[in-house]
PDB file of N, CA and C in Angstrom:
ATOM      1  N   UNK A   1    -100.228  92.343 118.798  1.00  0.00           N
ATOM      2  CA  UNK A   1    -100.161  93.667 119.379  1.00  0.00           C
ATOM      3  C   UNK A   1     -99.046  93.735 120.418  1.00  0.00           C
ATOM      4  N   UNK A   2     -98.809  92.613 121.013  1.00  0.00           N
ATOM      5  CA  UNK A   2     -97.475  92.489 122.230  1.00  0.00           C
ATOM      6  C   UNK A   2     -96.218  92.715 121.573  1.00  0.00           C
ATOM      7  N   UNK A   3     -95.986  92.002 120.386  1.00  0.00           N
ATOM      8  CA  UNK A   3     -94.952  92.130 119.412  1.00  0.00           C
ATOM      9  C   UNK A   3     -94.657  93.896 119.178  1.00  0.00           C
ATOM     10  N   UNK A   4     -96.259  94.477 118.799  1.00  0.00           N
ATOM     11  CA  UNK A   4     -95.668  95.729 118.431  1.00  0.00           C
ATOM     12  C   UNK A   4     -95.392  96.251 119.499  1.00  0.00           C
ATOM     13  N   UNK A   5     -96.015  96.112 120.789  1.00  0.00           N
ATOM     14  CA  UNK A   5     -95.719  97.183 121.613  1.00  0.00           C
ATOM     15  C   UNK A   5     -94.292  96.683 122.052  1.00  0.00           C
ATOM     16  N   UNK A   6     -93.842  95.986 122.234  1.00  0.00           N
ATOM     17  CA  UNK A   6     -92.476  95.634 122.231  1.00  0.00           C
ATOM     18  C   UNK A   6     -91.145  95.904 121.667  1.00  0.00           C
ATOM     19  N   UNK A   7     -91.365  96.318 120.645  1.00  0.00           N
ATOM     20  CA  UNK A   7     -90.562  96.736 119.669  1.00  0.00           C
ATOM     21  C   UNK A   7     -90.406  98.071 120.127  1.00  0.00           C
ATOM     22  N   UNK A   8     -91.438  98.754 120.268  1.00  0.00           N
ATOM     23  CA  UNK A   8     -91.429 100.153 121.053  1.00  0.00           C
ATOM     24  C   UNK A   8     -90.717 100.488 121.675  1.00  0.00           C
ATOM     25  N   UNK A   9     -91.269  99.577 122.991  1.00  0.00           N
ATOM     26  CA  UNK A   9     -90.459  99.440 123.995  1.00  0.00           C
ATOM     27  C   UNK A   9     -88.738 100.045 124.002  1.00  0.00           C
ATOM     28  N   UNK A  10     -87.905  99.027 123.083  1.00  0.00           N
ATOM     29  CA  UNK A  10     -86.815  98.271 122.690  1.00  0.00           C
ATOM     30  C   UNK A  10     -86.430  99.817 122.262  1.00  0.00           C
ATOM     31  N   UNK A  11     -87.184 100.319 121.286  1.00  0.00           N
ATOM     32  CA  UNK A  11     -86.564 102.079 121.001  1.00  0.00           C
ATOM     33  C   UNK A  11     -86.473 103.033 121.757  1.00  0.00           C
ATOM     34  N   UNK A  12     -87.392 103.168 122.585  1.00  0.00           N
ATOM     35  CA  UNK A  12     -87.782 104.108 123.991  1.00  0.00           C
ATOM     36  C   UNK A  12     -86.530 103.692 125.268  1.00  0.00           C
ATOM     37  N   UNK A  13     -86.148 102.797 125.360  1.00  0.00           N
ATOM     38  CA  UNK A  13     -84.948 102.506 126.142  1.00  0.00           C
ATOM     39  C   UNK A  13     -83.996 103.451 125.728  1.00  0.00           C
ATOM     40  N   UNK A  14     -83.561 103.187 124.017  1.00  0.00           N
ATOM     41  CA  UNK A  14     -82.563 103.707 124.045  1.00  0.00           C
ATOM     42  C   UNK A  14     -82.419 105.110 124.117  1.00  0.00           C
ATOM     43  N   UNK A  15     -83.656 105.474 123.620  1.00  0.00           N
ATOM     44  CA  UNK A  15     -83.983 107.298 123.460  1.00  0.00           C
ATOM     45  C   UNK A  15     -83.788 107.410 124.891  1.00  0.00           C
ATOM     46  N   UNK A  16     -84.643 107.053 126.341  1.00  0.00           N
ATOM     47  CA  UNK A  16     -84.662 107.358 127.447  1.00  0.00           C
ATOM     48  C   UNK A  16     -83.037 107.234 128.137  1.00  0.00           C
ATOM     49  N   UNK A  17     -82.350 106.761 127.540  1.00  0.00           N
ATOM     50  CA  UNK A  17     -80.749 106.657 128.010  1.00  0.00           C
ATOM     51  C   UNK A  17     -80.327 107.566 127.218  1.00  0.00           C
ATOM     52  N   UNK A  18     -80.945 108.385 126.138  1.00  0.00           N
ATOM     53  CA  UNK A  18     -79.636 109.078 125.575  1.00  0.00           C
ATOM     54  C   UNK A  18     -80.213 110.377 126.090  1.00  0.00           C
ATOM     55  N   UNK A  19     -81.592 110.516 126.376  1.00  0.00           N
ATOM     56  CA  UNK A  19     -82.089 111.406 127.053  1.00  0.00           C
ATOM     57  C   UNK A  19     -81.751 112.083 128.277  1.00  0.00           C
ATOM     58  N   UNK A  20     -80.960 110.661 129.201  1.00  0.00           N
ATOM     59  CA  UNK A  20     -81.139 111.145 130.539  1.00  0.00           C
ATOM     60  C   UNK A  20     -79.615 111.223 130.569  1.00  0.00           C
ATOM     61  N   UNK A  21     -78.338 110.715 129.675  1.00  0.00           N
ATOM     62  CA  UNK A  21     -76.805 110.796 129.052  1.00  0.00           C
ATOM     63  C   UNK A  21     -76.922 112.606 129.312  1.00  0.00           C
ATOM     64  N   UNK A  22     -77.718 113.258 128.333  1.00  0.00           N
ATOM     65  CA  UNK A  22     -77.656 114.429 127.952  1.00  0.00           C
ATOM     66  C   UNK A  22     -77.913 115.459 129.013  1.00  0.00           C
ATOM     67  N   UNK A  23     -79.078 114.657 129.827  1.00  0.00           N
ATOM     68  CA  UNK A  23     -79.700 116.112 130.588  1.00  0.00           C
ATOM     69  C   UNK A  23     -78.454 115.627 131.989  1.00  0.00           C
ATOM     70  N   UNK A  24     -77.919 114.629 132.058  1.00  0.00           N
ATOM     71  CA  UNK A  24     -76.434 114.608 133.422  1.00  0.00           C
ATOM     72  C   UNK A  24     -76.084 115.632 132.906  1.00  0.00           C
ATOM     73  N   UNK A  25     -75.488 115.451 131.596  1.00  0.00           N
ATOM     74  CA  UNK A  25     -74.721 116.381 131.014  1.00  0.00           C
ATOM     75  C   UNK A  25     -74.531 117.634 131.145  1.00  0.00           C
ATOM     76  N   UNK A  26     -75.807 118.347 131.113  1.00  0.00           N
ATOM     77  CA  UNK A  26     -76.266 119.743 131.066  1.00  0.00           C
ATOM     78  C   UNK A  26     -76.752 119.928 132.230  1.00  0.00           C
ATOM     79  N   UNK A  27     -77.045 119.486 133.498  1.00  0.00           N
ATOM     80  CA  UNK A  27     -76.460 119.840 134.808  1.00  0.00           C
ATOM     81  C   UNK A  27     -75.406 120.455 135.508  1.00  0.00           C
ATOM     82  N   UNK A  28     -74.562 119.743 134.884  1.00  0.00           N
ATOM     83  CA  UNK A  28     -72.986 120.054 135.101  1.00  0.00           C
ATOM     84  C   UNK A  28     -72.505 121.498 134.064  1.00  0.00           C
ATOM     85  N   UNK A  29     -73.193 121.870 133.081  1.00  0.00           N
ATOM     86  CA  UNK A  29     -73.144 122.800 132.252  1.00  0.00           C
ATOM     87  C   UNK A  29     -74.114 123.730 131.909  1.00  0.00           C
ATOM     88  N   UNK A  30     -75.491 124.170 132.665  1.00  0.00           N
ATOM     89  CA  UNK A  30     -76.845 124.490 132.267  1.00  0.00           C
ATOM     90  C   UNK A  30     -76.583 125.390 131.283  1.00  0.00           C
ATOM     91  N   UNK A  31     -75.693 126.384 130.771  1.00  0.00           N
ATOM     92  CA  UNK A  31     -75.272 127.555 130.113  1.00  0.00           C
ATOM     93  C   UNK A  31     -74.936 127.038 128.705  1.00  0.00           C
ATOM     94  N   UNK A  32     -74.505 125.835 128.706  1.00  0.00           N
ATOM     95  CA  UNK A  32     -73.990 125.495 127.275  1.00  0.00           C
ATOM     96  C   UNK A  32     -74.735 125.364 125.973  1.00  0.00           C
ATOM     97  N   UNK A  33     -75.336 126.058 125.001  1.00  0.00           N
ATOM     98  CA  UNK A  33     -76.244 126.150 123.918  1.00  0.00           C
ATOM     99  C   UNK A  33     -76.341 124.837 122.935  1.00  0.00           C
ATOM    100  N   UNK A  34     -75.142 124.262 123.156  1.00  0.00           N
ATOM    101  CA  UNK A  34     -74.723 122.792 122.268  1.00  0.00           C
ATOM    102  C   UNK A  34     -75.494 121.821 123.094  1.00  0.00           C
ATOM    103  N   UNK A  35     -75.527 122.016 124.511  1.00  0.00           N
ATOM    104  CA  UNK A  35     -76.506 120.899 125.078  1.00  0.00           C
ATOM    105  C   UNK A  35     -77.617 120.964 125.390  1.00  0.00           C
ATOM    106  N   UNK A  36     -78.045 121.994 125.367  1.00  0.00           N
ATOM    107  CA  UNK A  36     -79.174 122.886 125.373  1.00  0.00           C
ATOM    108  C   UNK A  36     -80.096 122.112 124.086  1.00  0.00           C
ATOM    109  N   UNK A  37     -79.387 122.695 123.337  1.00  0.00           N
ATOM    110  CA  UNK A  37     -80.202 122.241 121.804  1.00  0.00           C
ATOM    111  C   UNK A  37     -80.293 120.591 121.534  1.00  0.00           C
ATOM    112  N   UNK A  38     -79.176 120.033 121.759  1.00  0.00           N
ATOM    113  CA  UNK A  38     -79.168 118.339 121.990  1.00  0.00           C
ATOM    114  C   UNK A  38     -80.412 117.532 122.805  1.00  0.00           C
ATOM    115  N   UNK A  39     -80.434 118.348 123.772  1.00  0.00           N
ATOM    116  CA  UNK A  39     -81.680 117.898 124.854  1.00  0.00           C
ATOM    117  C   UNK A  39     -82.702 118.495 124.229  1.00  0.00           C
ATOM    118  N   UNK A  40     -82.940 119.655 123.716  1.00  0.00           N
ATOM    119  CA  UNK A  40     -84.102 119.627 122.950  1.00  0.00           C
ATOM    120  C   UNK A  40     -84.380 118.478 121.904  1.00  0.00           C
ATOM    121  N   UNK A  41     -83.825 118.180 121.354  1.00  0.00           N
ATOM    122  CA  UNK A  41     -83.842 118.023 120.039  1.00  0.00           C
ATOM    123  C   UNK A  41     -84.408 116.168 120.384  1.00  0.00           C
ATOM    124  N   UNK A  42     -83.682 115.740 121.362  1.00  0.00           N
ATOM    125  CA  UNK A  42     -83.959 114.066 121.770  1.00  0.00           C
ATOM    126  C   UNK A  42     -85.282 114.321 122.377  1.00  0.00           C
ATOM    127  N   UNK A  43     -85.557 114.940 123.109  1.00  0.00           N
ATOM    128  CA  UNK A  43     -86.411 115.268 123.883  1.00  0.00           C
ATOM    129  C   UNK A  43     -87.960 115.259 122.944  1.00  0.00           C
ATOM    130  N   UNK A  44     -87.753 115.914 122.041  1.00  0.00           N
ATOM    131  CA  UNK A  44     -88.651 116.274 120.934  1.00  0.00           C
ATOM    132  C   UNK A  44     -88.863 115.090 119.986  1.00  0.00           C
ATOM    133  N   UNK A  45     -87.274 114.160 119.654  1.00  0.00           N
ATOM    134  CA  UNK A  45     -87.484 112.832 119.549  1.00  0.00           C
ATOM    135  C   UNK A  45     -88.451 111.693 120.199  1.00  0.00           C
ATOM    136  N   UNK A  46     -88.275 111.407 121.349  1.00  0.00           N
ATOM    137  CA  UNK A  46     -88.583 110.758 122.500  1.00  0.00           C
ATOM    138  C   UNK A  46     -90.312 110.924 122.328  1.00  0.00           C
ATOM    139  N   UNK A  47     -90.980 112.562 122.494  1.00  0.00           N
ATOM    140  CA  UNK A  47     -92.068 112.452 122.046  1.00  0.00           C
ATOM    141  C   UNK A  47     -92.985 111.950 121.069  1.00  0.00           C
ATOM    142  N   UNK A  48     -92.346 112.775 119.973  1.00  0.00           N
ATOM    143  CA  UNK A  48     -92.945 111.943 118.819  1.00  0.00           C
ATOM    144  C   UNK A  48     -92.881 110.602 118.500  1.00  0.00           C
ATOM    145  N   UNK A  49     -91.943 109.800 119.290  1.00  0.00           N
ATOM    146  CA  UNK A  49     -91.917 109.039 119.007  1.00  0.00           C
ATOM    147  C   UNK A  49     -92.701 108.192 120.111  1.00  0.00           C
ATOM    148  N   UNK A  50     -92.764 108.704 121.043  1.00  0.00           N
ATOM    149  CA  UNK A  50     -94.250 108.083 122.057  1.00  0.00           C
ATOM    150  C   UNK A  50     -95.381 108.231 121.503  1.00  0.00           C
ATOM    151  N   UNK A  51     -95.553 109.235 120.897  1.00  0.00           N
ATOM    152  CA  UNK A  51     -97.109 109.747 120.357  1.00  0.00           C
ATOM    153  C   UNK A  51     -97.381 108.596 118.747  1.00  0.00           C
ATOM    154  N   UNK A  52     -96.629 108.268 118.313  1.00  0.00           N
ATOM    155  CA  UNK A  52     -96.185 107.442 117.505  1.00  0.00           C
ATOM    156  C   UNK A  52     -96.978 105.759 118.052  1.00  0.00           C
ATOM    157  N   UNK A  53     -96.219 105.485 118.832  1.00  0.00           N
ATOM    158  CA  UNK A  53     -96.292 104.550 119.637  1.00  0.00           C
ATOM    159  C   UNK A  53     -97.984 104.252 119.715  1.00  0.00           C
ATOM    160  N   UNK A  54     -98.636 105.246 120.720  1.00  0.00           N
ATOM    161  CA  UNK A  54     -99.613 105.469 121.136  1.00  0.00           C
ATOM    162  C   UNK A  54    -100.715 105.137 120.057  1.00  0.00           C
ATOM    163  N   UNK A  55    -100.482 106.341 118.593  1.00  0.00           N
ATOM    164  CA  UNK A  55    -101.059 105.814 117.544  1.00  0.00           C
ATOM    165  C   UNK A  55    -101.072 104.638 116.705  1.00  0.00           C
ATOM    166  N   UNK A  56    -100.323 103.884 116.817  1.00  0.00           N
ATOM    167  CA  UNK A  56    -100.282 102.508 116.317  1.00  0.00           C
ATOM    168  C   UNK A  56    -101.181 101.928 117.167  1.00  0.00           C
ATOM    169  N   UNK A  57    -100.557 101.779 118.545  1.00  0.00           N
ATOM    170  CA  UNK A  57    -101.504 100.661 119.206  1.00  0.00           C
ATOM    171  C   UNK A  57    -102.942 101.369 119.441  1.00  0.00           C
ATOM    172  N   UNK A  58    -103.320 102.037 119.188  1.00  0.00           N
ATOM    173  CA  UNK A  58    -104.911 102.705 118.661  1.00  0.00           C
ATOM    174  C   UNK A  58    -105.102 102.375 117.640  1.00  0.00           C
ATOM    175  N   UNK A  59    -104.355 102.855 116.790  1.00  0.00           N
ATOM    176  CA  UNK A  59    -105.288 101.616 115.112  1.00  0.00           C
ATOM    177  C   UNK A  59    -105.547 100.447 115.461  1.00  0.00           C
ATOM    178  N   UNK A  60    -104.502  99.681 116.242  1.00  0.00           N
ATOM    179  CA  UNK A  60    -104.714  98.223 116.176  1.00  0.00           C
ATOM    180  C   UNK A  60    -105.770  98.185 116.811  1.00  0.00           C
ATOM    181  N   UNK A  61    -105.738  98.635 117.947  1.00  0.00           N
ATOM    182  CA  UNK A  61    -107.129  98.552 119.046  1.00  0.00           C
ATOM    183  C   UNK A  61    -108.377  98.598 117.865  1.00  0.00           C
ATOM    184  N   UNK A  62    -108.668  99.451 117.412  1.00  0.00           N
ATOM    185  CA  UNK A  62    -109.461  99.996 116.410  1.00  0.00           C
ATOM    186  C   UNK A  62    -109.821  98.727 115.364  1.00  0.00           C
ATOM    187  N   UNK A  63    -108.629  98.097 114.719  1.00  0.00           N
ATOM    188  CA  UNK A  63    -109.186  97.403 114.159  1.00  0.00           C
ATOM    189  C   UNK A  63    -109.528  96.281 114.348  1.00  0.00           C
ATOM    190  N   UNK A  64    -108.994  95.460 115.306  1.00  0.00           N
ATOM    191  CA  UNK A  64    -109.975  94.609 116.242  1.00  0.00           C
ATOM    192  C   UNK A  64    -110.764  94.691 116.680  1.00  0.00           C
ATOM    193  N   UNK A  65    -111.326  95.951 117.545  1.00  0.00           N
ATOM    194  CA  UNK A  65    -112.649  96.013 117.380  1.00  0.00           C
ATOM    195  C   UNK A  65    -113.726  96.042 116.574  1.00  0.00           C
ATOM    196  N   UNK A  66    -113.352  96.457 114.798  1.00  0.00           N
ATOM    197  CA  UNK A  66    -114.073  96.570 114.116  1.00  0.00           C
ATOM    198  C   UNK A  66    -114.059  94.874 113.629  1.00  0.00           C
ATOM    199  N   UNK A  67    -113.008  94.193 113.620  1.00  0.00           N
ATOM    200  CA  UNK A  67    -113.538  92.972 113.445  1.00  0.00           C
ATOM    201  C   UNK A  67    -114.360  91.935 114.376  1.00  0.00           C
ATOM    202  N   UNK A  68    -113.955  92.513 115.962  1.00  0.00           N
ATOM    203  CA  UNK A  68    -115.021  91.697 116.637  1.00  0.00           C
ATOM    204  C   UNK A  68    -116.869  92.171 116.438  1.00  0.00           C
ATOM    205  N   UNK A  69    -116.742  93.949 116.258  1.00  0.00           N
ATOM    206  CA  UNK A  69    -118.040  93.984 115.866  1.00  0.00           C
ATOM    207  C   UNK A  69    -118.763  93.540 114.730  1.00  0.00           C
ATOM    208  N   UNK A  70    -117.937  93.279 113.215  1.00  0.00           N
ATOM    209  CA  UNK A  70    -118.425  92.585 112.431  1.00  0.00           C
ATOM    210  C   UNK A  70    -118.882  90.786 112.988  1.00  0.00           C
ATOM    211  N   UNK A  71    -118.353  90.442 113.506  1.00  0.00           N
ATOM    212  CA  UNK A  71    -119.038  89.105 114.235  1.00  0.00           C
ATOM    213  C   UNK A  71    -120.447  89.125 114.982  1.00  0.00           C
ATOM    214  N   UNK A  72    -120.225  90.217 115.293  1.00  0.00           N
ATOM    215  CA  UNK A  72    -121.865  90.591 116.106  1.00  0.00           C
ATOM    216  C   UNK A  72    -123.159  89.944 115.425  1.00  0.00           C
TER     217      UNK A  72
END
């Protein structure tokens, strides 16, 4: 489970740098529709791909527990 959440990790870096690349960006420009939509669009990345995240390491959780309760 460390392995997977790790790997995660390793993707979420890069999303969170291209995330925070974009929104400097559009500071300096709040009006611009091209960055506007860019920051949406990672942004909307970034989530799903946390929520992603989240659901994996819940199955796993899940199915370790169902194998420690079969030991019961």
């Amino acid at each position: 489970m460390v392995k997977t959440a790790a790997s995660f990790d390793n993707g979420v870096k890069e999303m969170n740098t291209a995330l925070n690349n974009t929104l400097g960006e559009l500071t300096k420009d709040p009006s611009n529709p091209m960055l506007l939509a860019k920051y949406q669009s990672l942004l909307s990345e970034y989530t799903l791909y946390r929520n992603l995240q989240s659901n994996v390491i819940k199955a796993l959780k899940d199915v370790d527990n169902n194998i420690i309760s079969n030991f019961r």
